[in-house]
C-alpha atoms as a PDB file:
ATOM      1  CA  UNK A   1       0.000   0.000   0.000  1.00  0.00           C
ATOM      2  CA  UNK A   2       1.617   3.409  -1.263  1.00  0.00           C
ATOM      3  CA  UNK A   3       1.177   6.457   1.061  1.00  0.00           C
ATOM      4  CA  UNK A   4      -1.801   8.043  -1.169  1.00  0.00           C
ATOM      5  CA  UNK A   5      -3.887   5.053  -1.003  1.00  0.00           C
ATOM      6  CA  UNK A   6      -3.534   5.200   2.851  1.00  0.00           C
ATOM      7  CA  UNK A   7      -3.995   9.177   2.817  1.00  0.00           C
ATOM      8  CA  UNK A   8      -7.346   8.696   1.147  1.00  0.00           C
ATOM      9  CA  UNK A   9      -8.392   5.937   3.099  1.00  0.00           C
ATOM     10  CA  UNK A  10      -7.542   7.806   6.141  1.00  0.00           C
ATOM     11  CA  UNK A  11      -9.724  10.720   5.314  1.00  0.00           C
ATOM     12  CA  UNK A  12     -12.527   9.080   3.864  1.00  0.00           C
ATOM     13  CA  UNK A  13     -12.599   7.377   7.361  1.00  0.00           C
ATOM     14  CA  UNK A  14     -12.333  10.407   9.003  1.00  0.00           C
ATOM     15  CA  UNK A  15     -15.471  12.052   7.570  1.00  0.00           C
ATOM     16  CA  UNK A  16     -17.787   8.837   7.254  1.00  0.00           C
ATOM     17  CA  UNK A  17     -16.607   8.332  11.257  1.00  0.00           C
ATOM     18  CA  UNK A  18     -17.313  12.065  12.065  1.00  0.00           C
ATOM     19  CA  UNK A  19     -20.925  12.136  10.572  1.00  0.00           C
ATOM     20  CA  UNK A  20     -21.521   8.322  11.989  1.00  0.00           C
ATOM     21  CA  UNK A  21     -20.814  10.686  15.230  1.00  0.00           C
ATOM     22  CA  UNK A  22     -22.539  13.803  14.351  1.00  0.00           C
ATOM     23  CA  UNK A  23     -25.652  11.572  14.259  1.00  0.00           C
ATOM     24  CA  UNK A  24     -25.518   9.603  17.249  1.00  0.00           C
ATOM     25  CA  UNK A  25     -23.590  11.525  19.264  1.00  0.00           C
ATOM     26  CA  UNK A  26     -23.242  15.453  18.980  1.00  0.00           C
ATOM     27  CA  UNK A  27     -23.444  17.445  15.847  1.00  0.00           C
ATOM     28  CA  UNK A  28     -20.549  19.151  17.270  1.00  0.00           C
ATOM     29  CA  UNK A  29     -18.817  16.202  15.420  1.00  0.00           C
ATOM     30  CA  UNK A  30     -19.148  18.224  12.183  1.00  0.00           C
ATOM     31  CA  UNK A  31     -16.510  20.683  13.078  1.00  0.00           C
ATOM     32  CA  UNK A  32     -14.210  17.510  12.674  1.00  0.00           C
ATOM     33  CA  UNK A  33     -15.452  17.121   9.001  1.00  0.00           C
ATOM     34  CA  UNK A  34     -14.709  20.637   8.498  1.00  0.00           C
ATOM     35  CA  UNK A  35     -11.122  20.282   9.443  1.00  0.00           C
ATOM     36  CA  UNK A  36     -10.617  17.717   7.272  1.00  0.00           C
ATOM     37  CA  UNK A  37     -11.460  18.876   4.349  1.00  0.00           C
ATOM     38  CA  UNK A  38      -9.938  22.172   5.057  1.00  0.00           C
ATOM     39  CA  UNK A  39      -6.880  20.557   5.051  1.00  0.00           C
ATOM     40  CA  UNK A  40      -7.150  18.607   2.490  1.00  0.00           C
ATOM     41  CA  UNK A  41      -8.177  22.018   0.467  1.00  0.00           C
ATOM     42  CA  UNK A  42      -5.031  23.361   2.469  1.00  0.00           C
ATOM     43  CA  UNK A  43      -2.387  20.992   1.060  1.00  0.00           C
ATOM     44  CA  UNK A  44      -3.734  21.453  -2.440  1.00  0.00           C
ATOM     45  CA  UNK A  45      -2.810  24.806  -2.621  1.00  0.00           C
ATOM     46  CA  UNK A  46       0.631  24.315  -0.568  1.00  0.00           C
ATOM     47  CA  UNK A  47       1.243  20.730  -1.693  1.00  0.00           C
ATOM     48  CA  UNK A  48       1.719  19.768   2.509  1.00  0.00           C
ATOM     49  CA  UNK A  49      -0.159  17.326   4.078  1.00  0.00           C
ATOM     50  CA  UNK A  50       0.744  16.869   7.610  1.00  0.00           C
ATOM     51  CA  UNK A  51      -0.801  13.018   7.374  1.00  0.00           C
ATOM     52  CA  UNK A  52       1.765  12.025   4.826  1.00  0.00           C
ATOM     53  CA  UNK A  53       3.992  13.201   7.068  1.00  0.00           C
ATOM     54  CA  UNK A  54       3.019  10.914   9.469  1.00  0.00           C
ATOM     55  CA  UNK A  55       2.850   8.253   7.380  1.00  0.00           C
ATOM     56  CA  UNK A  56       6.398   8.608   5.685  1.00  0.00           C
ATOM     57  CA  UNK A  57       7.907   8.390   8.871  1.00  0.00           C
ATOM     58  CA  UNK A  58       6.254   4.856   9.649  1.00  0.00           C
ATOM     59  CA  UNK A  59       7.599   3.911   6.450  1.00  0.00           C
ATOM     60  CA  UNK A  60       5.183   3.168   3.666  1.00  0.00           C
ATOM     61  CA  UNK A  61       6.281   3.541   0.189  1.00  0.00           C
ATOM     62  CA  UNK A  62       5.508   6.594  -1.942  1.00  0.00           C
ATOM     63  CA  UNK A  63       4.914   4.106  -4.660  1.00  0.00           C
ATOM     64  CA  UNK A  64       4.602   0.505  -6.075  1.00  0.00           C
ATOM     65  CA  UNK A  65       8.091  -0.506  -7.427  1.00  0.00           C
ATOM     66  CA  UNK A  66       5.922  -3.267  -8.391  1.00  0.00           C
ATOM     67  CA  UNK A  67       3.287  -1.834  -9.965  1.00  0.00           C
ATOM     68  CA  UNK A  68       2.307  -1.982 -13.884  1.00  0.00           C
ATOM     69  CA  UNK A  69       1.470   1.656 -14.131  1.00  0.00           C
END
């Protein structure tokens, strides 16, 4: 699994898990969504995301050596 694949599974998890929460819970949940997709708008305009950070430094692969494409 390259870092990108995990990136995007993180923060599809992220929001799906914050509205799950938002519902249940507290709709104060939905300030969590909000972050995360301001920084996902964040890093496309500085091309920083501090969860591939994260994720470099445990070590998973930027890409497939492996991979046909």
């Amino acid at each position: 699994m390259t870092i990108h694949r995990v990136l995007r599974m993180v923060a599809g998890s992220f929001v799906l898990l914050s509205l799950i929460l938002a519902h249940y819970v507290s709709p104060n949940w939905l300030w969590f969504t909000a972050f995360v997709g301001l920084n996902l708008l964040q890093s496309a305009f500085t091309d920083w995301c501090p969860m591939i950070t994260m994720l470099k430094k445990a070590g998973l692969p930027e890409s497939n050596e492996n991979s046909c494409g």
